[in-house]
C-alpha atoms as a PDB file:
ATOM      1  CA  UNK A   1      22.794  -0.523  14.857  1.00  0.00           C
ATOM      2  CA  UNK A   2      20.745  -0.430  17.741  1.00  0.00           C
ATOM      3  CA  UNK A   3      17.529  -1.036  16.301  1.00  0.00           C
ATOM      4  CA  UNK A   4      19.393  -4.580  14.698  1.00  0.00           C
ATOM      5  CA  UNK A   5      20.621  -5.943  18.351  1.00  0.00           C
ATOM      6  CA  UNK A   6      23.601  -6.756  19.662  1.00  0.00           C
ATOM      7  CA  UNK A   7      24.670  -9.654  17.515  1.00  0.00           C
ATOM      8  CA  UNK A   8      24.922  -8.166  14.228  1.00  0.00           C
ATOM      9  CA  UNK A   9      27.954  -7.727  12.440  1.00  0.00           C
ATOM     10  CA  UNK A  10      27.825  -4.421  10.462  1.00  0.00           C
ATOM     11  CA  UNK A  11      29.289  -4.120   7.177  1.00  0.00           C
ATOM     12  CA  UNK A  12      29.484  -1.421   4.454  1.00  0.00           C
ATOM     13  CA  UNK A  13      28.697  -2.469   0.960  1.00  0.00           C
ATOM     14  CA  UNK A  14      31.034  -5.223   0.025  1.00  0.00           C
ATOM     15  CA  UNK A  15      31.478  -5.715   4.033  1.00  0.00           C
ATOM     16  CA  UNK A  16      30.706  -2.895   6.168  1.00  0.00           C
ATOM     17  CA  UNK A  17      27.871  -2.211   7.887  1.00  0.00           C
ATOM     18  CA  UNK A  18      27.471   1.625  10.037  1.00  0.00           C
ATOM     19  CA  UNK A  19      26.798   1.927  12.901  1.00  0.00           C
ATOM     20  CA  UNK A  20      27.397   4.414  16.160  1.00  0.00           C
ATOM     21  CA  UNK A  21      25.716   4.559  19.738  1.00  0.00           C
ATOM     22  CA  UNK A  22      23.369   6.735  20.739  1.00  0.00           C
ATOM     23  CA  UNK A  23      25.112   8.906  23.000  1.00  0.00           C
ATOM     24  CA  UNK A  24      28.563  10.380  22.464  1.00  0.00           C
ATOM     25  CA  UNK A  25      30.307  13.469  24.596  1.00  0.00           C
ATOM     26  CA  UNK A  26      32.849  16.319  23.573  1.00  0.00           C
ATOM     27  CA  UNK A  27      35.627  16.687  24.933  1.00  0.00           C
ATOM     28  CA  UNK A  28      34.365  19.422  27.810  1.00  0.00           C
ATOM     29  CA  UNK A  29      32.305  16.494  28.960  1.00  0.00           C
ATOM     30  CA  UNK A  30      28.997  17.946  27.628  1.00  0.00           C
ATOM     31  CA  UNK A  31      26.385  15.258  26.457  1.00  0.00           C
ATOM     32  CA  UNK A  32      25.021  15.468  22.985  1.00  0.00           C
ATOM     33  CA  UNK A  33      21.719  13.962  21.776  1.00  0.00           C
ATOM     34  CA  UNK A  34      20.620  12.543  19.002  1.00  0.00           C
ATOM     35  CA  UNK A  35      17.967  15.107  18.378  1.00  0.00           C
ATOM     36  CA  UNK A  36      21.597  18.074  19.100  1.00  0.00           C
ATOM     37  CA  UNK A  37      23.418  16.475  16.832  1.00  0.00           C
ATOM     38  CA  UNK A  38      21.040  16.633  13.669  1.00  0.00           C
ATOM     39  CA  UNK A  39      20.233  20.693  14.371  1.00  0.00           C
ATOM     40  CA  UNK A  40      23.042  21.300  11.431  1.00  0.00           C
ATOM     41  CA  UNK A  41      21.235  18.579   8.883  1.00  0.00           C
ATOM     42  CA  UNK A  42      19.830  21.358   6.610  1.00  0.00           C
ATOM     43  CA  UNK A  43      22.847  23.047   6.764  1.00  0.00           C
ATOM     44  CA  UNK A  44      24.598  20.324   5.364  1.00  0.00           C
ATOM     45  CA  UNK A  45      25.188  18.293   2.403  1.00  0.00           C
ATOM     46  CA  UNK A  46      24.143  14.692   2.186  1.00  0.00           C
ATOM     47  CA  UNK A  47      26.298  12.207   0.130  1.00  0.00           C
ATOM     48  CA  UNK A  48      24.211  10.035  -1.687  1.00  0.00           C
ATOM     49  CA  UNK A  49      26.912   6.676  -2.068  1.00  0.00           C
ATOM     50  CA  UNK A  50      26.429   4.969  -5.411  1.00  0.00           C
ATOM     51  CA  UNK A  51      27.382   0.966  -5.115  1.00  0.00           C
ATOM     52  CA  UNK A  52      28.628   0.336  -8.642  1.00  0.00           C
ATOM     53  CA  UNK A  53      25.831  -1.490  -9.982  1.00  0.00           C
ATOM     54  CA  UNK A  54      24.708   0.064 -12.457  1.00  0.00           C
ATOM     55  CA  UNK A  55      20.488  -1.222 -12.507  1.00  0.00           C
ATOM     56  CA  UNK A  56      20.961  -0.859  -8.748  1.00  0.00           C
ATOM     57  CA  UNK A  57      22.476   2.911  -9.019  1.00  0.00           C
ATOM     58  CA  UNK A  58      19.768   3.934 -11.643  1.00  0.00           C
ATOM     59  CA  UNK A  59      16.861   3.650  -9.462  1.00  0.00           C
ATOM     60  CA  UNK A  60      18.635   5.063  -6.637  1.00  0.00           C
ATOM     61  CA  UNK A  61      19.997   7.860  -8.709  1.00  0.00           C
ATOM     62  CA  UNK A  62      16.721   8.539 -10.239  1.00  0.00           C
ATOM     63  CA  UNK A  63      14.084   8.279  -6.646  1.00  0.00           C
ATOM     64  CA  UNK A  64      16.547  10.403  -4.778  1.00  0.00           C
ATOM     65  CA  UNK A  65      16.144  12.977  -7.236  1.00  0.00           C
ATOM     66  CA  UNK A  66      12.604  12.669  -6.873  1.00  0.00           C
ATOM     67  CA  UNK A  67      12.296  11.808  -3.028  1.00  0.00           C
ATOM     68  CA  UNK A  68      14.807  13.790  -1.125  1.00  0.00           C
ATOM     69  CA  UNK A  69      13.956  17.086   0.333  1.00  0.00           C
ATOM     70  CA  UNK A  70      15.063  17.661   3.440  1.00  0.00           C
ATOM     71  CA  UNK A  71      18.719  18.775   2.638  1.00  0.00           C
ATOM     72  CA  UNK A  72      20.848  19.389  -0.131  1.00  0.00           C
ATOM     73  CA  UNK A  73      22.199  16.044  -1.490  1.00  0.00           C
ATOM     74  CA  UNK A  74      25.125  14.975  -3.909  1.00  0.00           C
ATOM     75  CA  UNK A  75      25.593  11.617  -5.615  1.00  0.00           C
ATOM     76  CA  UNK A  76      29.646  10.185  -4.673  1.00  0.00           C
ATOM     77  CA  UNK A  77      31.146   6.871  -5.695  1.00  0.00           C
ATOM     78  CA  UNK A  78      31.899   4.481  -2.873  1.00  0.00           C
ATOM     79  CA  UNK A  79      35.814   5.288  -2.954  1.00  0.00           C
ATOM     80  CA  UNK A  80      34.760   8.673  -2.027  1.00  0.00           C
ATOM     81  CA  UNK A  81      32.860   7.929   0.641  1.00  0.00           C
ATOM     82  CA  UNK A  82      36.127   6.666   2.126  1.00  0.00           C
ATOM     83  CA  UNK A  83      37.705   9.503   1.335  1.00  0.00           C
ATOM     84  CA  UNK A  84      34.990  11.874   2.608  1.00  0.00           C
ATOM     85  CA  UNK A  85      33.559  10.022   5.614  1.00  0.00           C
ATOM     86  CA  UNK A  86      35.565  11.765   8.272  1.00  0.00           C
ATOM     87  CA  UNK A  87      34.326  15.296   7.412  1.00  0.00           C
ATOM     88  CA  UNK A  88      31.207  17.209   9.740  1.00  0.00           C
ATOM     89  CA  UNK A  89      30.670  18.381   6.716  1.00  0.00           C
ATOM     90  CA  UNK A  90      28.047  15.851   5.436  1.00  0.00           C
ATOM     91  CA  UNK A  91      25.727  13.116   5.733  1.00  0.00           C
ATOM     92  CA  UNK A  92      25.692  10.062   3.913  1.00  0.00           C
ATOM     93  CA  UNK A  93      23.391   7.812   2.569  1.00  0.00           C
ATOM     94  CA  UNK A  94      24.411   4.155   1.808  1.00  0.00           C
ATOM     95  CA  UNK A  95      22.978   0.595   0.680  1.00  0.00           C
ATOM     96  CA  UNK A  96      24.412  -1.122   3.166  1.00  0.00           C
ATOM     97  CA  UNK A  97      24.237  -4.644   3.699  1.00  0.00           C
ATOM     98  CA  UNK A  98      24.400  -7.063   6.914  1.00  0.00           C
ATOM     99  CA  UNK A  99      25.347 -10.289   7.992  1.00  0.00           C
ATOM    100  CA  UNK A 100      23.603 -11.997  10.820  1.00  0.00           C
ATOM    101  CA  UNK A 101      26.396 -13.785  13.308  1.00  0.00           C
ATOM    102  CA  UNK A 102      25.606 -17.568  12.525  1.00  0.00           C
ATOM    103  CA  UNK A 103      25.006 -16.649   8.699  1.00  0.00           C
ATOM    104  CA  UNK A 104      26.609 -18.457   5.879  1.00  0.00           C
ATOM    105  CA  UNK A 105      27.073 -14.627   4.017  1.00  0.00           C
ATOM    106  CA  UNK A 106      25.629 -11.255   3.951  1.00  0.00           C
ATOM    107  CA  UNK A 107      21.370 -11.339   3.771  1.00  0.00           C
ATOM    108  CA  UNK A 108      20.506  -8.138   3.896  1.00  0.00           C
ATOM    109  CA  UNK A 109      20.892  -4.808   2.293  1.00  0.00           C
ATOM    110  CA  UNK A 110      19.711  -1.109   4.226  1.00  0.00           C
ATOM    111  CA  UNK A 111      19.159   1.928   3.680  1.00  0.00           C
ATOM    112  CA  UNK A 112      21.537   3.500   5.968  1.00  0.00           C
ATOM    113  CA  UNK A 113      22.125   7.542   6.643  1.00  0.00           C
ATOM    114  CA  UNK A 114      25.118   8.622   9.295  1.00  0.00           C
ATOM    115  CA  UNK A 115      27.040  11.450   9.859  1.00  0.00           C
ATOM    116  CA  UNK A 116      30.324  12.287   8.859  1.00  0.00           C
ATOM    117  CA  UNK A 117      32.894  13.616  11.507  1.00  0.00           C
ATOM    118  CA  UNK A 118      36.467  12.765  12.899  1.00  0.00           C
ATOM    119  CA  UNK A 119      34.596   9.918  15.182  1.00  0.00           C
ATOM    120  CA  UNK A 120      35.368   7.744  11.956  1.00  0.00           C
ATOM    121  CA  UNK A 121      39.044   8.056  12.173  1.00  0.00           C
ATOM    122  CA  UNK A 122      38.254   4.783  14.815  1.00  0.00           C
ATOM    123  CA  UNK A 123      36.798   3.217  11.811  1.00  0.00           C
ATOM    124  CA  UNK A 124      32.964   2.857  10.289  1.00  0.00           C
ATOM    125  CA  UNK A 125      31.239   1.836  13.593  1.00  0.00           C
ATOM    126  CA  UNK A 126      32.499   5.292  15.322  1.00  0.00           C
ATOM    127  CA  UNK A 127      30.155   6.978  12.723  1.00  0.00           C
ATOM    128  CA  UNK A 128      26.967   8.502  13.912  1.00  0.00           C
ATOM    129  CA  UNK A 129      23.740   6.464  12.328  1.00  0.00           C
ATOM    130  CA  UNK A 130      20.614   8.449  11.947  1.00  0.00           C
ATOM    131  CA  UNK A 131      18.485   5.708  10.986  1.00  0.00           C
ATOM    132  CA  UNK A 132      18.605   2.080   8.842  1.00  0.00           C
ATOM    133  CA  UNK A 133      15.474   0.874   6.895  1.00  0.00           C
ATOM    134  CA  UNK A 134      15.553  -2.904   6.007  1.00  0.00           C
ATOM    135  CA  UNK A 135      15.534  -2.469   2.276  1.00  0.00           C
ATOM    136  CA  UNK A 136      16.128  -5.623   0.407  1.00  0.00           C
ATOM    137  CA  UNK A 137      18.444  -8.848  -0.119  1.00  0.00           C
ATOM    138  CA  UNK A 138      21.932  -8.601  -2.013  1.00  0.00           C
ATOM    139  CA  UNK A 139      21.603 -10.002  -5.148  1.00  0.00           C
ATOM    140  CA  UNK A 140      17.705  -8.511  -5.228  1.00  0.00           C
ATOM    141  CA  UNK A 141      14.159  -9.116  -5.738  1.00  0.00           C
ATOM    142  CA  UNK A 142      13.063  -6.552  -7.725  1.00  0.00           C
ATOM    143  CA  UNK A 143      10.215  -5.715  -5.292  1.00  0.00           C
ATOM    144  CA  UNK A 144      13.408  -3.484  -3.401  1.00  0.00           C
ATOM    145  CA  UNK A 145      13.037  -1.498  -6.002  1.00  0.00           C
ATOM    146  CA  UNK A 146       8.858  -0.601  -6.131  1.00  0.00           C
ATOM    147  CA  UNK A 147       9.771   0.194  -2.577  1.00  0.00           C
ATOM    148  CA  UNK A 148      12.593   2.617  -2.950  1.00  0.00           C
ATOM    149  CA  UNK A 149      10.462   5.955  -3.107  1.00  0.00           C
ATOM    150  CA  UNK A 150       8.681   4.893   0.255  1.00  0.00           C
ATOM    151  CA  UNK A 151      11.962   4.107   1.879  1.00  0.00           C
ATOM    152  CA  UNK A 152      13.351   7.059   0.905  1.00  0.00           C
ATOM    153  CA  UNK A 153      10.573   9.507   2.504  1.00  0.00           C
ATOM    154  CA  UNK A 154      10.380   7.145   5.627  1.00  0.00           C
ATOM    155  CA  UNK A 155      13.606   7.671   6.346  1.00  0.00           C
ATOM    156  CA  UNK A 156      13.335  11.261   6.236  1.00  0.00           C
ATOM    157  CA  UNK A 157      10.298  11.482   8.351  1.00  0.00           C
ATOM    158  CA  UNK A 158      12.149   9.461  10.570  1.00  0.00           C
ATOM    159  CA  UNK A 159      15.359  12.091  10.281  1.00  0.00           C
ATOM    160  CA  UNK A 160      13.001  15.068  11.701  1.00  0.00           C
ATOM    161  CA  UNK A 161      11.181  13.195  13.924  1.00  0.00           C
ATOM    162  CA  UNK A 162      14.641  12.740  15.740  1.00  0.00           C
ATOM    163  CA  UNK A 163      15.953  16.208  14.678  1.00  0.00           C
ATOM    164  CA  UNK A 164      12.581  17.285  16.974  1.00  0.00           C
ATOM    165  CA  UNK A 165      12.535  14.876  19.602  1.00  0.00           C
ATOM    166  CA  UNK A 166      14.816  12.755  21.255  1.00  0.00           C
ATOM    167  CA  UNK A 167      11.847  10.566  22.911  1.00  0.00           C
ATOM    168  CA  UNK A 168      11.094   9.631  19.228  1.00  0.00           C
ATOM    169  CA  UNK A 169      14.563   9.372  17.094  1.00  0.00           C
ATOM    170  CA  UNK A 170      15.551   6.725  20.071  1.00  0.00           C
ATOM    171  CA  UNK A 171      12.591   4.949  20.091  1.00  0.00           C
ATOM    172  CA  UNK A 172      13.799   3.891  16.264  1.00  0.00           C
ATOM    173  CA  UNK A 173      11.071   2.654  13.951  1.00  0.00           C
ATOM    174  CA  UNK A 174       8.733   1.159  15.961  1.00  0.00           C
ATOM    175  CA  UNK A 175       7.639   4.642  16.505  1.00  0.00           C
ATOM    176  CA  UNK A 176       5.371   4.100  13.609  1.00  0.00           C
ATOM    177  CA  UNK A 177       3.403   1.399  15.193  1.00  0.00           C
ATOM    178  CA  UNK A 178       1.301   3.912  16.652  1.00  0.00           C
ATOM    179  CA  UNK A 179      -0.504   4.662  12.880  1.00  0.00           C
ATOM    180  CA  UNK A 180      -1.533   1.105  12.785  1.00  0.00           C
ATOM    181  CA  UNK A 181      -4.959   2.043  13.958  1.00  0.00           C
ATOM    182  CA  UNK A 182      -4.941   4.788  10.616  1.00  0.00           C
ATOM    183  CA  UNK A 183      -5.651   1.584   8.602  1.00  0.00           C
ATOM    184  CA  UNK A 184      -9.317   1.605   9.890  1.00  0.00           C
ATOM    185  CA  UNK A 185     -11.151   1.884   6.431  1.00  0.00           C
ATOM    186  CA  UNK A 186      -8.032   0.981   3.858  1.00  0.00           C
ATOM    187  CA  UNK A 187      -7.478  -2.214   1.908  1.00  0.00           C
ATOM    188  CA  UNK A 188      -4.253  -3.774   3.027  1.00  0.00           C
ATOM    189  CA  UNK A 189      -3.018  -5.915   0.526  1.00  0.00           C
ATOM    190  CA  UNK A 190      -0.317  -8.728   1.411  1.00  0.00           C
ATOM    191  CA  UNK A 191       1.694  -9.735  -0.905  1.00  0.00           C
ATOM    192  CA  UNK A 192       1.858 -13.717  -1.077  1.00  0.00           C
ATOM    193  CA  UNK A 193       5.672 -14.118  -0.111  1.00  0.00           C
ATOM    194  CA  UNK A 194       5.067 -11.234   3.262  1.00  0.00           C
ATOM    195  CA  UNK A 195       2.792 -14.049   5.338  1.00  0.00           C
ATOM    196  CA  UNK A 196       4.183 -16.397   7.703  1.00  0.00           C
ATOM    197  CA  UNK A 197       3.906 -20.508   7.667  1.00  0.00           C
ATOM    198  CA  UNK A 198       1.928 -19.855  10.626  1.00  0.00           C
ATOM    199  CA  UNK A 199      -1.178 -18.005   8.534  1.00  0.00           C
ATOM    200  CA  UNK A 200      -3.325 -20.938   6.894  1.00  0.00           C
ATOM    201  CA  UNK A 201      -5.657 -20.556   4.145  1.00  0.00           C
ATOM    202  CA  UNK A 202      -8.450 -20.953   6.842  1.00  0.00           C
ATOM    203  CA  UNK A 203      -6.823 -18.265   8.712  1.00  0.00           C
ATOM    204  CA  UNK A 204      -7.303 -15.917   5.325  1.00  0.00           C
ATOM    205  CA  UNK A 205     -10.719 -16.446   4.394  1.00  0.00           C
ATOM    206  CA  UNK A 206     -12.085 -16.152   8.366  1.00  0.00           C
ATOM    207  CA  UNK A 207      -9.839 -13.025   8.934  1.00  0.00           C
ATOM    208  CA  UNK A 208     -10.443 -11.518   5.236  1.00  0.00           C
ATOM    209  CA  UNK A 209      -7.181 -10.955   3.989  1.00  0.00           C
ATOM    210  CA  UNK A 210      -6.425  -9.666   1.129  1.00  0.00           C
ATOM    211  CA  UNK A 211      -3.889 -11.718  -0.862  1.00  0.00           C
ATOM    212  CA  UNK A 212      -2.121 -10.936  -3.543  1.00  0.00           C
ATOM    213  CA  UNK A 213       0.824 -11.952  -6.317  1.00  0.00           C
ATOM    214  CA  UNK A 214       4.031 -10.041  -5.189  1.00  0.00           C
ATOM    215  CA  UNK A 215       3.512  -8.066  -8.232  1.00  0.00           C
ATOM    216  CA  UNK A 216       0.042  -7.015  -7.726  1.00  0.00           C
ATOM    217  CA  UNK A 217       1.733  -5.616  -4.354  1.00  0.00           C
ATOM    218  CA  UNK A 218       4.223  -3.473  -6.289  1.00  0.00           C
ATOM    219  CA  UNK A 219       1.855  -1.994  -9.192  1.00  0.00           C
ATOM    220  CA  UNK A 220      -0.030  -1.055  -6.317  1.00  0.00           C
ATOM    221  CA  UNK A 221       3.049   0.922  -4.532  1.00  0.00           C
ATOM    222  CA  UNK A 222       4.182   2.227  -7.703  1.00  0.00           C
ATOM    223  CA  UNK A 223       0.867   3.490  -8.927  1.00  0.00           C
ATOM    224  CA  UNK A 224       0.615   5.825  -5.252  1.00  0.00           C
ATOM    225  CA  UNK A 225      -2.930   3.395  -5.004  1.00  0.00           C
ATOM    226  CA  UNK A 226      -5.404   5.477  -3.127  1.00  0.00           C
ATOM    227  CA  UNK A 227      -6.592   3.974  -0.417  1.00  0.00           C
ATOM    228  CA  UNK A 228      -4.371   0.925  -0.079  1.00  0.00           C
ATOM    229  CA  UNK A 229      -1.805  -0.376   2.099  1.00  0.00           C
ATOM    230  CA  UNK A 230       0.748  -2.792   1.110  1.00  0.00           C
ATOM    231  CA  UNK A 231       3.002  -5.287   3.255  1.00  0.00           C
ATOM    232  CA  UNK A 232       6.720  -5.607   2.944  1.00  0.00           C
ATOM    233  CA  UNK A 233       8.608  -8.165   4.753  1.00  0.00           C
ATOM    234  CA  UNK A 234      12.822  -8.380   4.240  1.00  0.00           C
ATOM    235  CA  UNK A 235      14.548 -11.566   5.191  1.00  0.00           C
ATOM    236  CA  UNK A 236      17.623 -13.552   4.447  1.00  0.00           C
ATOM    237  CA  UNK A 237      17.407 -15.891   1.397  1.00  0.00           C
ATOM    238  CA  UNK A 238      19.419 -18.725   3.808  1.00  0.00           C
ATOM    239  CA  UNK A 239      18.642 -17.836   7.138  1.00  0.00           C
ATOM    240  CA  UNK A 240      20.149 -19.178   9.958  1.00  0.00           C
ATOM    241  CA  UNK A 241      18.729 -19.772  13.746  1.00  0.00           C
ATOM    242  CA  UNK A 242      20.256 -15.971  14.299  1.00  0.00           C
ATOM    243  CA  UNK A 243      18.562 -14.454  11.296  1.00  0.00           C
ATOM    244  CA  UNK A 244      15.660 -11.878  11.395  1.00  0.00           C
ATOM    245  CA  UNK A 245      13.008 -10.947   9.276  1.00  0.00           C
ATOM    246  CA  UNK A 246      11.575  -7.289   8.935  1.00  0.00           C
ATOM    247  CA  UNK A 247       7.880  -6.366   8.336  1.00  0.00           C
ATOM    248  CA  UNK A 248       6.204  -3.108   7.464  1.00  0.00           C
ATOM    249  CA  UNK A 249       3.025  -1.908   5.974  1.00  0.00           C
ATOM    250  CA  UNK A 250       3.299   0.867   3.895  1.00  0.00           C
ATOM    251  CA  UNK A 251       0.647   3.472   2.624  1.00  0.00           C
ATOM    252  CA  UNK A 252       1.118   3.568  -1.323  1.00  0.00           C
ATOM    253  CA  UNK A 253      -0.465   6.703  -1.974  1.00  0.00           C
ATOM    254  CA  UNK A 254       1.480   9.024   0.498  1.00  0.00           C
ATOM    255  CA  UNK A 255       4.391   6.550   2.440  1.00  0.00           C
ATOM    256  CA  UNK A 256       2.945   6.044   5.468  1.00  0.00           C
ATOM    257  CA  UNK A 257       4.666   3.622   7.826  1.00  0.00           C
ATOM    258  CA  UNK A 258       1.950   1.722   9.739  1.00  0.00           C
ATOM    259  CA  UNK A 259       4.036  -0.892  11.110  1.00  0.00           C
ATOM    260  CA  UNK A 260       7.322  -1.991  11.554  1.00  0.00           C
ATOM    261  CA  UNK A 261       8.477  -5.208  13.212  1.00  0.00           C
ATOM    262  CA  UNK A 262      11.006  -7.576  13.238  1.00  0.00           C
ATOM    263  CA  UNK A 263      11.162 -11.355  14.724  1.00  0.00           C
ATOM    264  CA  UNK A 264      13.788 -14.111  15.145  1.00  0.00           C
ATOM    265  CA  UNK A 265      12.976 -16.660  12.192  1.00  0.00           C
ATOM    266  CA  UNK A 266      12.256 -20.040  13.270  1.00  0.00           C
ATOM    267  CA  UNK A 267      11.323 -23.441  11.366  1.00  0.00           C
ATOM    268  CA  UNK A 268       7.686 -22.880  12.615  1.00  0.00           C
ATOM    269  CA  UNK A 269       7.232 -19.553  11.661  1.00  0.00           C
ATOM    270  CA  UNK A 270       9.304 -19.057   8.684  1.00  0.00           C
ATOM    271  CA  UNK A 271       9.643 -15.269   7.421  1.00  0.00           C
ATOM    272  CA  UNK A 272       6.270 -12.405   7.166  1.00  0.00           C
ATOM    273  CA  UNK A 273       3.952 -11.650   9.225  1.00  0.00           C
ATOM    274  CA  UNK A 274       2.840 -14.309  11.786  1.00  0.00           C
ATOM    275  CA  UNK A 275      -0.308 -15.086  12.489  1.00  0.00           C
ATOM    276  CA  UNK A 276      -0.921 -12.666  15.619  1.00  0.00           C
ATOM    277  CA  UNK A 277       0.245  -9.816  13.596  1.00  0.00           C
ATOM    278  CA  UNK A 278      -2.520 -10.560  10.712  1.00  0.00           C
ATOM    279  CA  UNK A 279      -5.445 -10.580  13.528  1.00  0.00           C
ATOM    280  CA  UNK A 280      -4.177  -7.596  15.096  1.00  0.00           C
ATOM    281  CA  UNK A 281      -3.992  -6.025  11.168  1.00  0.00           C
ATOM    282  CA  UNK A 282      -7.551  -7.273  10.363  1.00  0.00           C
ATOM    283  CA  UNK A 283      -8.807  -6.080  13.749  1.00  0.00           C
ATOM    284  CA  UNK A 284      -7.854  -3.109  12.867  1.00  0.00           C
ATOM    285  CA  UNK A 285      -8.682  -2.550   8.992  1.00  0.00           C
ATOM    286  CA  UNK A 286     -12.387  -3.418   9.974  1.00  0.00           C
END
């Protein structure tokens, strides 16, 4: 993926990860775009792929049904994915989960939607990715699962902001860094486990964050909070000197993405937000 860099090994599930470049050309030579080749997504059916766990599955099952709007969508096992994967005829959306080079095993799952065609024939890297949204670790948190719903609709703004523009669907999900100055006026509420070594209890009370229990950070999600804005950071359990963590601020009420960041994780910074990000936040939420 792109977005992920150039040293990450992509696996699907129980080992694969999809991925496709950005650019691909037919066979007259024409060029197609991202943004050309999502003009048939509401024409077509997205695949919703179940992983087998069942706790994992209900949730998904149950926010999709909620969440998704911007095609038609059918729920398929994983063996059918295989099975179907090669056909124009749909999109898919997958839990995927990656694996870091350096890493002792997998530390992160996605949310991952491609595009079916012939291109996989070459395998799952020749499929066409719309978009991947850092969405929790393998074995789970439980705070993946407060964040499912806003996953879900970020990833579909994200699907017709590329379906419109090409400018934005390669510029990936940093694209939503723009809104961070839309937090002017909103309580942003970090959840204990999303700040970084580097952000000292002096650093909290003289920059005014608000700090709360993990939970506290998920009623708020799940209760659509008015008002509020809540951090999410994703990060290996084990990382090694290759790993990454992923941060994003997230409105509760209406999904939002204010933010979205990534950084290498290092013995002096650990995993969250670091301690320029929190200034810049603060700066802003005044």
């Amino acid at each position: 993926m792109k977005m992920i860099g150039k040293q990450f090994l992509k696996i699907l599930a129980a080992g694969m990860l999809l991925a496709a470049g950005a650019w691909t050309a037919s066979a007259q030579g024409k060029v197609e775009t991202k943004k050309y080749k999502l003009q048939d997504l509401q024409q077509k059916i997205t695949k919703v792929v179940m992983t087998g766990n069942d706790f994992k599955d209900g949730a998904f099952r149950q926010d999709v049904v909620a969440h998704w709007h911007i095609n038609p969508f059918e729920f398929c096992s994983l063996e059918e994915f295989g099975q179907l994967r090669k056909k124009s005829d749909y999109y898919f959306l997958v839990i995927t989960t990656g694996q870091f080079e350096g890493e002792i095993e997998p530390g992160i799952d996605f949310l991952t939607l491609v595009k079916g065609g012939p291109e996989a024939e070459e395998g799952i890297d020749g499929m066409f990715e719309v978009v991947s949204v850092p969405f929790g670790i393998p074995g789970g948190t439980g705070r993946e699962i407060a964040m499912l719903p806003a996953l879900l609709d970020i990833i579909q703004d994200f699907t017709l902001k590329a379906q419109e523009s090409d400018a934005k669907g390669y510029k990936g999900l940093r694209l939503y860094n723009a809104n961070l100055r839309k937090v002017k006026g909103r309580t942003v509420l970090f959840a204990e486990s999303d700040l970084s070594l580097e952000v000292t209890a002096l650093d909290r009370e003289d920059l005014g964050l608000r700090c709360v229990e993990d939970d506290d950070a998920d009623d708020a999600m799940i209760a659509s909070r008015e008002g509020t804005v809540v951090s999410y950071t994703v990060a290996p359990e084990q990382p090694s000197s290759t790993s990454r963590c992923y941060k994003m601020l997230i409105d509760a009420e209406n999904h939002t993405l204010y933010y979205f960041d990534r950084h290498r994780i290092s013995g002096k910074t650990g995993t969250g937000f670091t301690r320029s990000e929190v200034c810049k936040i603060a700066k802003m939420a005044q």
